[in-house]
Each structure stands twice: as structure tokens, then as C-alpha cells.
N, C-alpha and C. Protein backbone atom coordinates (compact mmCIF):
# COMPACT_ATOMS: atom_id res chain seq x y z
N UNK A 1 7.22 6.17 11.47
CA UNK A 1 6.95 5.59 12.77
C UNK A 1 6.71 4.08 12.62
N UNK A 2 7.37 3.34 13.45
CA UNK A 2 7.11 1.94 13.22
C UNK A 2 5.82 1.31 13.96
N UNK A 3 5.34 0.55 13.44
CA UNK A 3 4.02 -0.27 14.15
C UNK A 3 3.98 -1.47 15.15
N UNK A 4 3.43 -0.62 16.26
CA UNK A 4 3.42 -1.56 17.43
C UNK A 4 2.98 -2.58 17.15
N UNK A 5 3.05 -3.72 17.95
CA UNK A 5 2.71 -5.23 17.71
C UNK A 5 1.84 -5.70 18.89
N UNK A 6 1.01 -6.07 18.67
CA UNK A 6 -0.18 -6.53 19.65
C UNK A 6 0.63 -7.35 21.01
N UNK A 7 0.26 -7.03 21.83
CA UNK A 7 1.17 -7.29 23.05
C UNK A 7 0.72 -8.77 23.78
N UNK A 8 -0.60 -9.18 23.39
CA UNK A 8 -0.27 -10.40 24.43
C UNK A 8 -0.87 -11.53 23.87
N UNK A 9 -0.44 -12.86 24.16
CA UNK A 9 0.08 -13.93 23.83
C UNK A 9 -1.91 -14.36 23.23
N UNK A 10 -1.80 -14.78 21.84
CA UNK A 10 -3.20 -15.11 21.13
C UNK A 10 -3.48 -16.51 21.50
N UNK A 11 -2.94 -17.11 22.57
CA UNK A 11 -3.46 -18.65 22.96
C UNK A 11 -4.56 -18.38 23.84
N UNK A 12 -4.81 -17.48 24.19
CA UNK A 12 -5.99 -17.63 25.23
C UNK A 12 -7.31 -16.56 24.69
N UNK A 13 -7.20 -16.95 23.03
CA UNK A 13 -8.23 -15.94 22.23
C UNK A 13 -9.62 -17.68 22.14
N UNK A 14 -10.75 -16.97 21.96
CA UNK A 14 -11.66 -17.82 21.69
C UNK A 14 -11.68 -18.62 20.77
N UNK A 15 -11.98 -19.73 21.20
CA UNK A 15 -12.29 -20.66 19.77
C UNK A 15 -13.36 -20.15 18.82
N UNK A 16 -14.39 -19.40 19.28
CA UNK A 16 -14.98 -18.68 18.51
C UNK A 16 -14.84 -17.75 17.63
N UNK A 17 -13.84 -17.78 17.44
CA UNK A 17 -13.58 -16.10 16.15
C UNK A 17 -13.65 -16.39 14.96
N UNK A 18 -14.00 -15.20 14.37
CA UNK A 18 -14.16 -15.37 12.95
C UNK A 18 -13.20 -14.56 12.22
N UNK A 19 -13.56 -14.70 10.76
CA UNK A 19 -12.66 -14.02 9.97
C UNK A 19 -13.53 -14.11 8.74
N UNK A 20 -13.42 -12.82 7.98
CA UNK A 20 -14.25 -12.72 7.34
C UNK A 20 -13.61 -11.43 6.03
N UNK A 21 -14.14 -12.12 5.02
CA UNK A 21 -13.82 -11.21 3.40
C UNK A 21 -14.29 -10.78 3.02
N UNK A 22 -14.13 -9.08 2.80
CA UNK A 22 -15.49 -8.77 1.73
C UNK A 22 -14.50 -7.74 0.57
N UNK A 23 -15.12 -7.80 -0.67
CA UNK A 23 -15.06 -7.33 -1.98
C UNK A 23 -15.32 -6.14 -1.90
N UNK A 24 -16.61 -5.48 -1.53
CA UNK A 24 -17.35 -4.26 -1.62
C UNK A 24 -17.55 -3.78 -3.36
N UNK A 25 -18.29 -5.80 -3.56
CA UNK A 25 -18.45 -5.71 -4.76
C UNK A 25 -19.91 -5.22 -5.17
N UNK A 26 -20.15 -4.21 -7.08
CA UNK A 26 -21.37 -4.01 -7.05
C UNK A 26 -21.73 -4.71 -7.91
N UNK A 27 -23.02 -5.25 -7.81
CA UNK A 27 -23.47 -6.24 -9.14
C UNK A 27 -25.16 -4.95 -9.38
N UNK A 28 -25.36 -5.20 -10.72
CA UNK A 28 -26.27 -4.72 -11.36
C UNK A 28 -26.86 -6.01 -12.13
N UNK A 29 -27.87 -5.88 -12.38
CA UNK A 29 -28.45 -6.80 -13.00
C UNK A 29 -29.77 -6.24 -14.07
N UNK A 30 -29.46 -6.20 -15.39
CA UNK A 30 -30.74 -5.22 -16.39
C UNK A 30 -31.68 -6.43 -16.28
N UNK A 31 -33.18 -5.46 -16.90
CA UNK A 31 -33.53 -6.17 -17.49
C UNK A 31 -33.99 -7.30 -18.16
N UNK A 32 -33.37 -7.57 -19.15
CA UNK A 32 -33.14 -9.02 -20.15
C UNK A 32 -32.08 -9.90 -19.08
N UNK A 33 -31.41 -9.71 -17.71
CA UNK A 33 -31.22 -10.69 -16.64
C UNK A 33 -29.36 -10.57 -16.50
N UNK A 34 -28.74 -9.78 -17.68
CA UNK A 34 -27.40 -9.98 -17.74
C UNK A 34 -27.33 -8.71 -16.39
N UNK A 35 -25.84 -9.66 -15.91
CA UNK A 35 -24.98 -9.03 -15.02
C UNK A 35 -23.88 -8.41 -15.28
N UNK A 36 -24.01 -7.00 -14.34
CA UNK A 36 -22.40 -6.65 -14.84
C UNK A 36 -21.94 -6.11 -12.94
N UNK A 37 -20.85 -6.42 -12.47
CA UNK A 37 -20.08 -6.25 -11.48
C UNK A 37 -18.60 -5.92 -11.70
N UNK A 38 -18.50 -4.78 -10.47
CA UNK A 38 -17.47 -4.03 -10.00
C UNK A 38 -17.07 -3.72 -8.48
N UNK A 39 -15.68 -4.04 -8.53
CA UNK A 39 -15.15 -3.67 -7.31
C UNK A 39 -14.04 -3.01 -7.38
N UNK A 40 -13.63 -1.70 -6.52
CA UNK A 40 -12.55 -0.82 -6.55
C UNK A 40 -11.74 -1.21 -5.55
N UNK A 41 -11.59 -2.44 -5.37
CA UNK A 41 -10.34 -3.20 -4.45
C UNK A 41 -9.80 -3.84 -5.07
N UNK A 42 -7.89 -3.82 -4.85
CA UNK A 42 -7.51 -4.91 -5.52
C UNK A 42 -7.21 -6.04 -4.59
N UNK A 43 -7.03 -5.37 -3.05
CA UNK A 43 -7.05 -6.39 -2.33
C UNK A 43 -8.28 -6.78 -1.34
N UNK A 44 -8.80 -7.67 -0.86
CA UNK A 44 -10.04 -7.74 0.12
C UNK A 44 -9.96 -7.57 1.71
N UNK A 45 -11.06 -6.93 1.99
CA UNK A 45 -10.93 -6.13 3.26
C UNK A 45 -11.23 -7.36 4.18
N UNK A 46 -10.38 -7.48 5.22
CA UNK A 46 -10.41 -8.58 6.03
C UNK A 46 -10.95 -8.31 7.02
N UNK A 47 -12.08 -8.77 8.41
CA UNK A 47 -12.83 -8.31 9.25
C UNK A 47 -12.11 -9.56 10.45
N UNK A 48 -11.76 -9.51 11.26
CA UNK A 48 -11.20 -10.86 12.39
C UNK A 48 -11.83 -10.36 13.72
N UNK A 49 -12.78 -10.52 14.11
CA UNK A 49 -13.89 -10.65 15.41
C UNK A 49 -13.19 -12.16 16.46
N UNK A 50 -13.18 -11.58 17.35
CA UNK A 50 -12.57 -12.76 18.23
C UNK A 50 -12.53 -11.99 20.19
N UNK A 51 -12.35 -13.01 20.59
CA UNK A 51 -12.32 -12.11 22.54
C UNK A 51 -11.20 -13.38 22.87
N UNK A 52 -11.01 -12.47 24.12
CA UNK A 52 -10.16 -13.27 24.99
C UNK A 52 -10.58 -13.93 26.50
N UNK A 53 -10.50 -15.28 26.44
CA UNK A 53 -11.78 -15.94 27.32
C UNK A 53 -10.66 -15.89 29.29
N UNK A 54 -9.60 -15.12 28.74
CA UNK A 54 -9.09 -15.59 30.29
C UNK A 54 -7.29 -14.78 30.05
N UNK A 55 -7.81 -13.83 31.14
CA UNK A 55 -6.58 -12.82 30.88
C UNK A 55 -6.16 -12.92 32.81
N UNK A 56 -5.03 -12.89 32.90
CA UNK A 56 -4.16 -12.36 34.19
C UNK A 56 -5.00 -10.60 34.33
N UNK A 57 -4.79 -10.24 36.02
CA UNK A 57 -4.59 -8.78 35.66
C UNK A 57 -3.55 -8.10 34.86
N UNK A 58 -2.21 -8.56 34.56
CA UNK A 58 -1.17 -7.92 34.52
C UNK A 58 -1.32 -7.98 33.13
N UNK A 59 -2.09 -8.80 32.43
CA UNK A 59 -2.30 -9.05 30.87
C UNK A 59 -3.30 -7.80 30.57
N UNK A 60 -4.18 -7.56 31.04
CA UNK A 60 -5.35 -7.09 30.78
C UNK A 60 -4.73 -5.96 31.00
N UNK A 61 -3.97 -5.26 31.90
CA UNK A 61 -3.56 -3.74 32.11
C UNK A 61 -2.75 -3.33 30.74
N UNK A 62 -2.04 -4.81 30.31
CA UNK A 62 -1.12 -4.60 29.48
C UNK A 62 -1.81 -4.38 28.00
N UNK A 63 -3.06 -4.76 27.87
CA UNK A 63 -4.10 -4.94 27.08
C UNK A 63 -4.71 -3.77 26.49
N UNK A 64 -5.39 -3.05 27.99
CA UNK A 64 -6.02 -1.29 27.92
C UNK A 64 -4.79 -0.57 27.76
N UNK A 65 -3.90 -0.97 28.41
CA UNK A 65 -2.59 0.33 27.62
C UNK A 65 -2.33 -0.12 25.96
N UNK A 66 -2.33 -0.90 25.66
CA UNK A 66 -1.89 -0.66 23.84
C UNK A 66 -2.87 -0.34 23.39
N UNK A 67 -4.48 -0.32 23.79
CA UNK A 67 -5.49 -0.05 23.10
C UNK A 67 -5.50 1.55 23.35
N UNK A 68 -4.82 2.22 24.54
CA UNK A 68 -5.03 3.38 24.90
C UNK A 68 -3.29 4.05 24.08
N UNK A 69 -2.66 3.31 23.39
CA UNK A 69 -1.39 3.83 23.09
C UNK A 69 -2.22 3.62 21.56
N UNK A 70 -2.74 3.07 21.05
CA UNK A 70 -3.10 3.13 19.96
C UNK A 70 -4.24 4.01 19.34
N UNK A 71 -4.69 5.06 20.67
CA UNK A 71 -6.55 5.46 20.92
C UNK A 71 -6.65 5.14 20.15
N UNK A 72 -7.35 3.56 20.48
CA UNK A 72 -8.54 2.84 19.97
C UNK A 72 -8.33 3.14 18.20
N UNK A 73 -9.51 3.31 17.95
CA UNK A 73 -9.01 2.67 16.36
C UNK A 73 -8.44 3.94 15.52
N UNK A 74 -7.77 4.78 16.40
CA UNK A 74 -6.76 6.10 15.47
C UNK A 74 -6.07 5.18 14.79
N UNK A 75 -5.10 4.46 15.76
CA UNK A 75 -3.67 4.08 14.97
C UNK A 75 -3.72 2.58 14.67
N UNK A 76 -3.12 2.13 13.38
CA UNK A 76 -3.02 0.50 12.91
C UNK A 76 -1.82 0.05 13.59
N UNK A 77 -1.91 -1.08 14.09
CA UNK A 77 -0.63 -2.29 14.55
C UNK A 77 -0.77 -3.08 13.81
N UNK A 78 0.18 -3.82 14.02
CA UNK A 78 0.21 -5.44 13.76
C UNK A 78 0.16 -6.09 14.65
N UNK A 79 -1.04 -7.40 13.93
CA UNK A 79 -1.33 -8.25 14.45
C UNK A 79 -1.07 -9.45 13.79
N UNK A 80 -0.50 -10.88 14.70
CA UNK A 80 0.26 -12.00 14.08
C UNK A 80 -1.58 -12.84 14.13
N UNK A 81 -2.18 -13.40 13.51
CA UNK A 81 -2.98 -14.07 13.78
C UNK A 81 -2.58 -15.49 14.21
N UNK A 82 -3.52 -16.21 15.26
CA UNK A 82 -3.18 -17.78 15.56
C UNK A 82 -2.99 -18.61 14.82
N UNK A 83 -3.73 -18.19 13.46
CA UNK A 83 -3.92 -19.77 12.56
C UNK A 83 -3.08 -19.28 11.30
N UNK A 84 -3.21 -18.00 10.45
CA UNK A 84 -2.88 -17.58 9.44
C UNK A 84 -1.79 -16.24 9.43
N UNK A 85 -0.42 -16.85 9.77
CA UNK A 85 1.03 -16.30 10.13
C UNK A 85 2.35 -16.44 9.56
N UNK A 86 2.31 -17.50 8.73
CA UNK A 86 3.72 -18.64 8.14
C UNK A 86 3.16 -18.57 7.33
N UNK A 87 4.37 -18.67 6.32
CA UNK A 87 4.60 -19.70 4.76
C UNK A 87 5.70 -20.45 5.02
N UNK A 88 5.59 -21.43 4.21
CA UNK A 88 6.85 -22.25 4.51
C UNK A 88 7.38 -22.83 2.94
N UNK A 89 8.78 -22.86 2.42
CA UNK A 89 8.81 -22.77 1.17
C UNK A 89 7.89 -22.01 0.26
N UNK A 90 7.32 -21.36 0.28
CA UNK A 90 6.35 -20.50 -0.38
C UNK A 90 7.16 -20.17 -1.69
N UNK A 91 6.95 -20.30 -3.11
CA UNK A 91 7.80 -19.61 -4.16
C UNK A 91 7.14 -18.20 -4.20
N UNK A 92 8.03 -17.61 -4.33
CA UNK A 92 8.29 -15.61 -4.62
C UNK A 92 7.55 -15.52 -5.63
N UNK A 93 7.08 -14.34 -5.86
CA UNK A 93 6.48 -13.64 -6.98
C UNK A 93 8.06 -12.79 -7.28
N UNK A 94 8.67 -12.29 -8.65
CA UNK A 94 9.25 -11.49 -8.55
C UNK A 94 8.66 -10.33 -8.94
N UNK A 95 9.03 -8.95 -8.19
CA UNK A 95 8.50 -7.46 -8.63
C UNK A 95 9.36 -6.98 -9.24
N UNK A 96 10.77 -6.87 -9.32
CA UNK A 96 11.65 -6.65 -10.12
C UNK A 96 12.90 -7.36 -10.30
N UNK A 97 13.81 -6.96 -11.21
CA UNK A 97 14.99 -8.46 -10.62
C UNK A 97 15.59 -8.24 -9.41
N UNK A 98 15.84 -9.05 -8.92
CA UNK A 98 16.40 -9.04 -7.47
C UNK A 98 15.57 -9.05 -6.35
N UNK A 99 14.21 -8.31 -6.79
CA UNK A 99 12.99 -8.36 -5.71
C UNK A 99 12.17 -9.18 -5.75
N UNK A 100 11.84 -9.85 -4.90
CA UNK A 100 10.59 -10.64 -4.98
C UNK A 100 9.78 -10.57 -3.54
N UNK A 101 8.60 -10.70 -3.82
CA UNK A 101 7.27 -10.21 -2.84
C UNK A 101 6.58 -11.35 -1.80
N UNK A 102 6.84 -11.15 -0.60
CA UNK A 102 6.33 -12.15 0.48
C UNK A 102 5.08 -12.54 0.22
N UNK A 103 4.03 -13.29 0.41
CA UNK A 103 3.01 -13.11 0.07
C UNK A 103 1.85 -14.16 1.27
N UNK A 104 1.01 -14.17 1.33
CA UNK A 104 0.19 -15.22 2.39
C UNK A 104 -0.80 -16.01 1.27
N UNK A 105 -0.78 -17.05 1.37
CA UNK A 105 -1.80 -18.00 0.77
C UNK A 105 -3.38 -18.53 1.51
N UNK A 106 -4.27 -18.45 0.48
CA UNK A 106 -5.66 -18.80 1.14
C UNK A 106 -5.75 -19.62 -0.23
N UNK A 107 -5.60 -21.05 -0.06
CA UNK A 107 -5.95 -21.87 -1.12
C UNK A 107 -5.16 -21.29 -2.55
N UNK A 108 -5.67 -21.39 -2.98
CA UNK A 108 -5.17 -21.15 -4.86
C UNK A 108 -4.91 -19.41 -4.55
N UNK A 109 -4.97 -18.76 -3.80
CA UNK A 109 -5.34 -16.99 -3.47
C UNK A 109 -3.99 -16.77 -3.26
N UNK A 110 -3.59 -15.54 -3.42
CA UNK A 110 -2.72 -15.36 -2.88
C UNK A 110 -2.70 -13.79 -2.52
N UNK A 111 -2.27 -13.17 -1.69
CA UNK A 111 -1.97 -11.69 -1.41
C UNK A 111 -0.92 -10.90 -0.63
N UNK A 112 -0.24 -10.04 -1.37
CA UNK A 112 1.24 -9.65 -0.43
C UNK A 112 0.96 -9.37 0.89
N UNK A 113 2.42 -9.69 1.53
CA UNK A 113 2.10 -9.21 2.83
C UNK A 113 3.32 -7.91 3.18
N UNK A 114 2.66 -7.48 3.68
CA UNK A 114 4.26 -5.98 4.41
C UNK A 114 5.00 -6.43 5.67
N UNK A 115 4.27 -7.28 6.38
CA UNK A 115 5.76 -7.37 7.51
C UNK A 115 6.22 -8.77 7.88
N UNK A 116 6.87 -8.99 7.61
CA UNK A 116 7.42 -10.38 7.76
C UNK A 116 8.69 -10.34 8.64
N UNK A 117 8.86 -11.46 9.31
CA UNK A 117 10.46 -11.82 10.03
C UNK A 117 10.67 -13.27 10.19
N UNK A 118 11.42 -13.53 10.92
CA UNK A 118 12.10 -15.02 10.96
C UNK A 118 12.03 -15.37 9.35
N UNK A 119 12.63 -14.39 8.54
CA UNK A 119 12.83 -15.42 7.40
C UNK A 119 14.16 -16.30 6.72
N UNK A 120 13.74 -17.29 6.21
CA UNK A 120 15.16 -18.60 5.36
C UNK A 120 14.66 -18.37 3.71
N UNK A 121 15.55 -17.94 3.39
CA UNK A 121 15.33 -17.58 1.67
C UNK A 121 15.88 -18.96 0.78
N UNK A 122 15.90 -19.47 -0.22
CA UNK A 122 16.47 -20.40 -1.02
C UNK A 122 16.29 -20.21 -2.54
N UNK A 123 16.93 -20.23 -3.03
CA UNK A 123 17.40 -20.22 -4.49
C UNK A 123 17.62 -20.94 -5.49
N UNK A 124 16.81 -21.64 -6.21
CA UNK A 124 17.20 -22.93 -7.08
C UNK A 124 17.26 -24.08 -6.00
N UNK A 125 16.60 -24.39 -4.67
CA UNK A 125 17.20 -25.46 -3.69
C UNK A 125 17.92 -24.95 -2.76
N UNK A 126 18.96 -23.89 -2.79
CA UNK A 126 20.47 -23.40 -2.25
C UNK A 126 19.81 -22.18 -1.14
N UNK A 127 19.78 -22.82 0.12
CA UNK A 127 19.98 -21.88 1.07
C UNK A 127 20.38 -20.96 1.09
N UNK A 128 20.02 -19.34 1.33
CA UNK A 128 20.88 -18.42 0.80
C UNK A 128 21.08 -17.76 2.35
N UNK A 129 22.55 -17.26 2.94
CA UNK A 129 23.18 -16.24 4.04
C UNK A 129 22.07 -15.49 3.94
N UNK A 130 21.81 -14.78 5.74
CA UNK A 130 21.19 -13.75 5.67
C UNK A 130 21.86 -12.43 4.79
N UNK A 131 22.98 -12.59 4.92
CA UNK A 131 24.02 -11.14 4.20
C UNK A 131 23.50 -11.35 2.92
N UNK A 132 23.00 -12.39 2.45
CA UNK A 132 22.83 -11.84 0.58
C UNK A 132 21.68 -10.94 0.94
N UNK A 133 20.93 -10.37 1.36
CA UNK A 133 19.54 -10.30 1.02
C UNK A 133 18.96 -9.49 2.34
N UNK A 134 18.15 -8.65 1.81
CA UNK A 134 17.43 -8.15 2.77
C UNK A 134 16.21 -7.82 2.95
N UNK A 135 15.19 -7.58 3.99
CA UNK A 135 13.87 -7.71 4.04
C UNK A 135 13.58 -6.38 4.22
N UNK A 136 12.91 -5.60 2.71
CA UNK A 136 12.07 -4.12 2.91
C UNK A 136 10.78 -4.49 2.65
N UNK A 137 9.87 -3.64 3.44
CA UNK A 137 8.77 -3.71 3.40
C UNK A 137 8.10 -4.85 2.64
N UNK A 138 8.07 -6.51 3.35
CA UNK A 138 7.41 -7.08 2.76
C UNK A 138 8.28 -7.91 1.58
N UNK A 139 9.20 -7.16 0.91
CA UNK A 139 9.81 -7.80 -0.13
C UNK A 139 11.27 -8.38 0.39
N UNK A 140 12.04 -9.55 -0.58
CA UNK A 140 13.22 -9.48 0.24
C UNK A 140 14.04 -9.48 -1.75
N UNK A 141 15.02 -8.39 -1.26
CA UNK A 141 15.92 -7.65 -1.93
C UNK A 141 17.01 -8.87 -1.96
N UNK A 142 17.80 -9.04 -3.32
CA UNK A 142 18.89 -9.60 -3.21
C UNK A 142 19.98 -8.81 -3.51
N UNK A 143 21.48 -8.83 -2.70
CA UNK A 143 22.08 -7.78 -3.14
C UNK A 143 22.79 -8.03 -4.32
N UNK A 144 22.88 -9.02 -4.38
CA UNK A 144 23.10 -9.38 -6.30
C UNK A 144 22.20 -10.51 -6.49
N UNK A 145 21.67 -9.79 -7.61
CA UNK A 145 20.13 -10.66 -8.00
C UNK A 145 20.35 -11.77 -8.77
N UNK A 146 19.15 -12.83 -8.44
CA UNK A 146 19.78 -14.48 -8.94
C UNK A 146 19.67 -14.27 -10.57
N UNK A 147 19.64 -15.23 -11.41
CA UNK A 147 19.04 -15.29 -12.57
C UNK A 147 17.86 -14.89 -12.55
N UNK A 148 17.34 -14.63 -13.92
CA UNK A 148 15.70 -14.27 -14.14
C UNK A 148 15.02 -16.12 -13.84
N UNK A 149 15.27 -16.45 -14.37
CA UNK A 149 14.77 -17.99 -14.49
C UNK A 149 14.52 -18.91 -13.25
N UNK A 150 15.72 -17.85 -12.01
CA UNK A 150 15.73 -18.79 -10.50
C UNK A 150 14.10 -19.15 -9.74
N UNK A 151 14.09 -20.33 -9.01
CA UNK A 151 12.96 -19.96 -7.98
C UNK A 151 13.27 -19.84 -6.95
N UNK A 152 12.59 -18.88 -6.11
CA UNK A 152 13.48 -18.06 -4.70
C UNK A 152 12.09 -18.36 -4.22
N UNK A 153 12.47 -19.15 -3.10
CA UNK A 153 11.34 -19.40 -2.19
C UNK A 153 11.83 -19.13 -0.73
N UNK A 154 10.86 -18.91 -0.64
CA UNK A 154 11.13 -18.81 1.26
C UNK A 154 10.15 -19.11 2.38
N UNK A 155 10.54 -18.94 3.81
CA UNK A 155 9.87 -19.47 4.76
C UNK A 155 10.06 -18.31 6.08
N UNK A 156 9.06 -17.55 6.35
CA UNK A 156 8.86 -17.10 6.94
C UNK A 156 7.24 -16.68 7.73
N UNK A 157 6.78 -15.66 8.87
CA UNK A 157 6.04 -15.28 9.88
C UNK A 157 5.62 -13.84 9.32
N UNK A 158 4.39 -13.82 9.24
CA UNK A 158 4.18 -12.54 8.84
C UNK A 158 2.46 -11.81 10.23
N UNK A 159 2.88 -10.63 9.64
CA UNK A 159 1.64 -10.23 10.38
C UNK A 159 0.82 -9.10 9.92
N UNK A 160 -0.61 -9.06 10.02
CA UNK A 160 -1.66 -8.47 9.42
C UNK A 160 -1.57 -7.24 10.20
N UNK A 161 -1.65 -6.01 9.16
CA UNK A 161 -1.88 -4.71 9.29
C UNK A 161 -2.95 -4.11 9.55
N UNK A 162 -3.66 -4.40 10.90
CA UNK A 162 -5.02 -3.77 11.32
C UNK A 162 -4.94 -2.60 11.99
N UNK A 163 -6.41 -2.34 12.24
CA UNK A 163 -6.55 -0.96 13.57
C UNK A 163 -8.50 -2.24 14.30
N UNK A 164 -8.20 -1.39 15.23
CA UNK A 164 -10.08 -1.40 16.12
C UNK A 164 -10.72 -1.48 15.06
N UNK A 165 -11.67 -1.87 15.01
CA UNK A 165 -12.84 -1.62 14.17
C UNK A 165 -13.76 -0.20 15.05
N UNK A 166 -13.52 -0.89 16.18
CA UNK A 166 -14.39 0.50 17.14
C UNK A 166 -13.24 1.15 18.00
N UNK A 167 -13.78 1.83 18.74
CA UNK A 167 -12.69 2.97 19.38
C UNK A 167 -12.19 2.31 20.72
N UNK A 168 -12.56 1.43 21.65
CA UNK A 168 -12.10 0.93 22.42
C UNK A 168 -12.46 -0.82 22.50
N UNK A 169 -12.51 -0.96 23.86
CA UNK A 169 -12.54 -2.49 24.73
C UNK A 169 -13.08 -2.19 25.79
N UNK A 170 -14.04 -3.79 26.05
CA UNK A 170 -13.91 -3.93 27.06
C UNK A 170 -13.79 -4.99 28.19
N UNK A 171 -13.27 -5.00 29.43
CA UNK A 171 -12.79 -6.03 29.83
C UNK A 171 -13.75 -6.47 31.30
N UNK A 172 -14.13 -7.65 31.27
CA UNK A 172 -14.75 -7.87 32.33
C UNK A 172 -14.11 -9.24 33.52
N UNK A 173 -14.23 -8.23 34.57
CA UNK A 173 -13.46 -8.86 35.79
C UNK A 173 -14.44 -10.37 36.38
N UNK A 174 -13.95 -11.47 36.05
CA UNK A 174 -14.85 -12.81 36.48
C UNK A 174 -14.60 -12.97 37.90
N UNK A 175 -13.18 -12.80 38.02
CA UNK A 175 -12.72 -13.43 39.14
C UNK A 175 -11.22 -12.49 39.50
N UNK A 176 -10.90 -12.78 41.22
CA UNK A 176 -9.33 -12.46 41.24
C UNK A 176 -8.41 -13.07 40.13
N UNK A 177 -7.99 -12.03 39.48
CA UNK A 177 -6.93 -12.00 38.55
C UNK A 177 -7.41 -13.12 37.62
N UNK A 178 -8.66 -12.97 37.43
CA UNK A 178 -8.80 -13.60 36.08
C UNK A 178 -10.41 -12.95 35.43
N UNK A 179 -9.67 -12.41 34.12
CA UNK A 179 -10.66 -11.52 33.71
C UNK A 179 -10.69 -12.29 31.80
N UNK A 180 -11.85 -11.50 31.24
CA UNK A 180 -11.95 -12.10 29.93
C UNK A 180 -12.42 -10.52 28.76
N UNK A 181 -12.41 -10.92 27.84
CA UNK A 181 -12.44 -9.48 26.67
C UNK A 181 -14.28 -9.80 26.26
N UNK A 182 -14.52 -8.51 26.08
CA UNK A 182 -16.36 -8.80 25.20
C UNK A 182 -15.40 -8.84 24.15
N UNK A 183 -16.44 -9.35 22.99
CA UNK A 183 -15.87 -9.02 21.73
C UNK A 183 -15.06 -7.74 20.90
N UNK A 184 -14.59 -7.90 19.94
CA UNK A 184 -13.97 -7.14 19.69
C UNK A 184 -13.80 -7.12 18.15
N UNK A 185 -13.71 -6.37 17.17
CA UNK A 185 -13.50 -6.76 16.20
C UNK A 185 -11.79 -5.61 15.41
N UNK A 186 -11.26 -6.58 14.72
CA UNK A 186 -9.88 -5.69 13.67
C UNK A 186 -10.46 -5.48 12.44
N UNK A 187 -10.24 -4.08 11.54
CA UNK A 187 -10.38 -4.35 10.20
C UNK A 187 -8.96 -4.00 9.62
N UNK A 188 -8.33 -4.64 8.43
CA UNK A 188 -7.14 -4.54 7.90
C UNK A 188 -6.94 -3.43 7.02
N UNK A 189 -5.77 -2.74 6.94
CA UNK A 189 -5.99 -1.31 6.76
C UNK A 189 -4.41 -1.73 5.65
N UNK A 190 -4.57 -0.99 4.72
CA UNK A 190 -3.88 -0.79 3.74
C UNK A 190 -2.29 0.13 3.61
């Protein structure tokens, strides 16, 4: 089943939102003061809390139906976030020859991503046809793979794999046809 995509336009989300990382790391500490820590993630669980300060009715109907097509936090969508969506020239990781892995950057960080589109691939510099190459899950496949030695970079839009954190929304009516979201929070789901 493919994953719905958050339906309405993230310009009219709060300047207030957050975003937030956690490890669900354990630290111990003996004794004589030494530390030892563990975490059974390889990737970090992302938390994005944010509302919407000014919705149309026709937005907001459109709003409670994907939250009600999704009941609430059963099912994960995708969501494009406002700020953190693009790479641009980004160099590939390769996973095997011919494959190499989309990925999103946070400073020196890096972590794959699964859905990407609008992408421009390049090869040593060399623009590559959409026909060489194709985009599975996250990775883009070459149908004849460059050298081992190539750098295959690319530029594309990706989007984060969440669900609800809670089971619904809710929406409060300010005015004719202009309404706003309480908070809300996504957690990113694997």
C-alpha cells in the first residue's frame, strides 16, 4: 500500500514548531564514576510538534479527512517538512555497485531517507538521463553501474515517514472560514 502524503500546504504552519531527537540512550554510571552507555537505535527518533495558525474551511475539512483516512495515529504518511526536504548535489553513499542511498544531512550527520522525488543524478560532473537510473525505495539504481571509483551525486526532495503521535486533532473555529490547529505532534516511524 502506498503512503498518503499530508494534504495541505505547510506555509501556514507556526513559526513555533519544534523538532526534536532522541537516542533512547542508557547511561550507567559505577561507583569509582566510569560510564558506560547504550542505545538500541541505529537511527534517532524524530518528534516535530507544530499547529496551523490559519486554515480556510475547505483546508481544515480536507485536514480531519486525512487524519480520519489515516485513524489518527494507526497509519504512517509522509510528511515533506518546511525547512528540512532537499539535498542539493549531495554525494551518494554507495550500498552496492550500481546503488547508492539518498540520504538527508543535519550538519556533519547524515541519515537515509525512503522517499524521495524530483530527482537530477550526476556522475563524475555528467548529468545523467532519467532512463539510466531509477528511484527504489530511497535508493537510485543505475541500470548499468558507473565505476566503483565514480561520485554520483544528486539533488533531490524528500519526505519524512511519520504517523500522530496521538490519535486525533483538533481544530478551532476563530472566525468565518478561518480556523487554526491546537497543537499537534508527528513521531517518525521506521
Amino acid at each position: 500500500m502506498a503512503l498518503r502524503k499530508f494534504p495541505i500546504e505547510l506555509n501556514k504552519l507556526s513559526w513555533s514548531s519544534t523538532k526534536a531527537m532522541s537516542w533512547n540512550t542508557e547511561v550507567q554510571t559505577s561507583g569509582s564514576g566510569k560510564v558506560r552507555t547504550m542505545t538500541n537505535l541505529l537511527l534517532p527518533n524524530w518528534t516535530i510538534e507544530t499547529k496551523f495558525v490559519y486554515l480556510t474551511d475547505d483546508e481544515y475539512r480536507k485536514l480531519l479527512g486525512f487524519v480520519a483516512l489515516c485513524k489518527g495515529a494507526f497509519e504512517p504518511f509522509l510528511w515533506k517538512d518546511p525547512e528540512d526536504y532537499q539535498e542539493k548535489n549531495r554525494q551518494l553513499p554507495m550500498v552496492t555497485v550500481g546503488t547508492y542511498q539518498a540520504v538527508m544531512a543535519m550538519g556533519d550527520y547524515v541519515e537515509p531517507v525512503e522517499y524521495i522525488e524530483n530527482v537530477t543524478v550526476w556522475v563524475d560532473g555528467q548529468l545523467q538521463k532519467s532512463s539510466a537510473y531509477s528511484v527504489v525505495n530511497g535508493c537510485i539504481v543505475f541500470k548499468t553501474a558507473p565505476g566503483a571509483t565514480a561520485i554520483v551525486k544528486a539533488s533531490y526532495t524528500y519526505w519524512w515517514k511519520v504517523m500522530f503521535k496521538d490519535d486525533g486533532l483538533t481544530i478551532e473555529k476563530v472566525f468565518q472560514n478561518i480556523n487554526k490547529t491546537k497543537s499537534f505532534k508527528l513521531v517518525t516511524v521506521r
